[in-house]
Protein backbone atom coordinates (compact mmCIF):
# COMPACT_ATOMS: atom_id res chain seq x y z
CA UNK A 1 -74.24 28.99 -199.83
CA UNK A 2 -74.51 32.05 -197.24
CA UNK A 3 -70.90 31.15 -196.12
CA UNK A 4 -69.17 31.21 -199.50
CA UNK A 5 -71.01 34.64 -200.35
CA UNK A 6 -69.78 35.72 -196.72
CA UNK A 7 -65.91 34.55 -197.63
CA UNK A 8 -66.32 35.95 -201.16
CA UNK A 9 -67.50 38.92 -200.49
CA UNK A 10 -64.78 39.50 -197.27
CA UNK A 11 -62.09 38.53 -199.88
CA UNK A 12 -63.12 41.60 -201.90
CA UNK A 13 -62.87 43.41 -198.81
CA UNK A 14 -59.58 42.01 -198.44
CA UNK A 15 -58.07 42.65 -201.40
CA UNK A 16 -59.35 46.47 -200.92
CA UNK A 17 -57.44 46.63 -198.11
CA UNK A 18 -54.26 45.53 -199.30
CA UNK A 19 -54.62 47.64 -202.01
CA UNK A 20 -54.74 50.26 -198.94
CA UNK A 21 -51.35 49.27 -197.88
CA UNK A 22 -49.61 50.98 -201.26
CA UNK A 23 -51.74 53.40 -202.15
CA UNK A 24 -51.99 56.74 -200.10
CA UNK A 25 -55.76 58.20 -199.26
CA UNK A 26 -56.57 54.64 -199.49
CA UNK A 27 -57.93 52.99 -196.01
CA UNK A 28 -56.97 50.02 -194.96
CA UNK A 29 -58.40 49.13 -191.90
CA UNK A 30 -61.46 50.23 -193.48
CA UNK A 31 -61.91 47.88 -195.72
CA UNK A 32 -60.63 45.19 -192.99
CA UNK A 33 -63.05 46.03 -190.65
CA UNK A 34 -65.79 44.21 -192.70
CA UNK A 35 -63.96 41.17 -194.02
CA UNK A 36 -62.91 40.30 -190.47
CA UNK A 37 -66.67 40.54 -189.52
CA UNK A 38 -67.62 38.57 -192.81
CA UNK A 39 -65.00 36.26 -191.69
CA UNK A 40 -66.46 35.88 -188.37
CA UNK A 41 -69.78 34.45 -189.63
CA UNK A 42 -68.34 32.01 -192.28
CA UNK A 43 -64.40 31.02 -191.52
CA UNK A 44 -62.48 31.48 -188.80
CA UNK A 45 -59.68 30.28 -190.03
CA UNK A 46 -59.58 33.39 -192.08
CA UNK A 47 -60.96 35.48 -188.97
CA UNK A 48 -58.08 34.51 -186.81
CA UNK A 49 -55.39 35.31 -189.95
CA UNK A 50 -57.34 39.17 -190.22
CA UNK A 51 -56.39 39.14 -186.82
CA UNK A 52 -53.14 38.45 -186.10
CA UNK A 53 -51.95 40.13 -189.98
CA UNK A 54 -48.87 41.93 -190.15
CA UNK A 55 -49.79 44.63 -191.96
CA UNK A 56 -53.75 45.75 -190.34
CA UNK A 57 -53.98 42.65 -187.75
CA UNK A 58 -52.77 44.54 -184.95
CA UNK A 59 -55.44 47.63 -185.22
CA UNK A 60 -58.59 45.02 -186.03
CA UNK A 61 -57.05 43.35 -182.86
CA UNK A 62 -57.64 46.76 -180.84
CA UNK A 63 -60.68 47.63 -182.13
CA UNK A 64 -62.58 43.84 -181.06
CA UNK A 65 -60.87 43.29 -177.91
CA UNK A 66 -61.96 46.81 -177.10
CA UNK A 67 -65.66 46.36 -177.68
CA UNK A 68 -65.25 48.10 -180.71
CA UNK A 69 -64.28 50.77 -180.15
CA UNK A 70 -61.95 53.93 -181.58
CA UNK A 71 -59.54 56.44 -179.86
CA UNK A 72 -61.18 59.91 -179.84
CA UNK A 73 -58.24 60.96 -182.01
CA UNK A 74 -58.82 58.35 -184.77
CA UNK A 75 -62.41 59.74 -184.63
CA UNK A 76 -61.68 63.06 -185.24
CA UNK A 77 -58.92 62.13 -187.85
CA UNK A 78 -61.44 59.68 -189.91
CA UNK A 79 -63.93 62.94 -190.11
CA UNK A 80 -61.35 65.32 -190.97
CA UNK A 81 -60.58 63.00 -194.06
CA UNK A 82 -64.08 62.16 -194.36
CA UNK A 83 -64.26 65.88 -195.12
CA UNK A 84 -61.33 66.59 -197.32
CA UNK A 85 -62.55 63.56 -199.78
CA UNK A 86 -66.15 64.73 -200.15
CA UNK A 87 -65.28 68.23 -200.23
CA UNK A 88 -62.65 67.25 -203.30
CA UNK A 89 -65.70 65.19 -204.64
CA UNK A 90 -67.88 68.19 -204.53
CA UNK A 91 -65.44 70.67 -206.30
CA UNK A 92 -64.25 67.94 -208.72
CA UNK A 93 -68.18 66.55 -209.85
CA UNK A 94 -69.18 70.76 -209.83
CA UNK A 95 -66.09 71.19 -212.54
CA UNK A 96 -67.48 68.79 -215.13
CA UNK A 97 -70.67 70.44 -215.08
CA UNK A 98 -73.10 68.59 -213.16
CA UNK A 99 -76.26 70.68 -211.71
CA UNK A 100 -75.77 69.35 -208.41
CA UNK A 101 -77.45 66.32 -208.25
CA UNK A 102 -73.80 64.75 -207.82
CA UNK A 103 -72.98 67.59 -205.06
CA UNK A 104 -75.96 67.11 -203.28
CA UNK A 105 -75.17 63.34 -203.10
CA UNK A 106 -72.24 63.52 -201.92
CA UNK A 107 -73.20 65.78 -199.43
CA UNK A 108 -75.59 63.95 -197.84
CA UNK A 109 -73.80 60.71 -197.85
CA UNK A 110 -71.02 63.16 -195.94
CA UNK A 111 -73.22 63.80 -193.59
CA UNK A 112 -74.53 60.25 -193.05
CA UNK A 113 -71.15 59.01 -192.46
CA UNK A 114 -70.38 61.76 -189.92
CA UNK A 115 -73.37 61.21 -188.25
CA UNK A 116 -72.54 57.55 -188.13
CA UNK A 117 -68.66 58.04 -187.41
CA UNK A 118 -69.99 60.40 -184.08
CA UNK A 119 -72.71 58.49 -182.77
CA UNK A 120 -72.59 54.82 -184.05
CA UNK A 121 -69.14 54.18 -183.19
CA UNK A 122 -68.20 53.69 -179.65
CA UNK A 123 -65.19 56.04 -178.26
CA UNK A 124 -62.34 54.65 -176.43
CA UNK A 125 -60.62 57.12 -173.65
């Protein structure tokens, strides 16, 4: 039961990131990230294809046989866009007249996934 909900769930993940692959602003790897680790636990049939994918396989590659790990660069780039988005988010939720509830949402789950992009995620030189 656990494994279907595992491949199920990754496949959502997967779609999400081909969806990435057309669309710009859209991450891709992002959304690969956790259907490879999904995949891990319940298929690794499917593990091995997020892998060795033509379009994302060679970056999820990197970041495992790394330790996962990210260059300092794509750090710094995934919090600069990390910014724009909820800074866009902030202006666009103020405009339609919310009393900052929304804003102060956004905010903080900005600064969660700063925090989390600086000091959860390992830094390759």
């Amino acid at each position: 039961m656990k494994r279907r909900f595992y491949v199920s769930l990754g496949l959502i993940f997967i779609v999400c990131a081909i969806i990435g692959i057309w669309i710009p602003g859209w991450p891709t790897v992002s959304w690969a990230v956790p259907a490879a680790y999904l995949f891990s636990l319940s298929n690794e049939k499917l593990f091995r294809w997020t892998l060795t994918n033509r379009w994302f396989g060679s970056a999820l590659f990197d970041y495992y046989s790394t330790g996962k790990t990210l260059p300092k660069h794509v750090k710094t780039w995934i919090i600069v866009f990390i910014t724009i988005m909820s800074t866009i988010s902030i202006w666009i939720t103020d405009l339609t007249g919310d009393p900052g509830y929304g804003q102060a949402f956004i905010a903080i789950v900005w600064l969660i996934g700063v925090w989390f992009i600086n000091s959860k995620v390992k830094t390759r030189t």
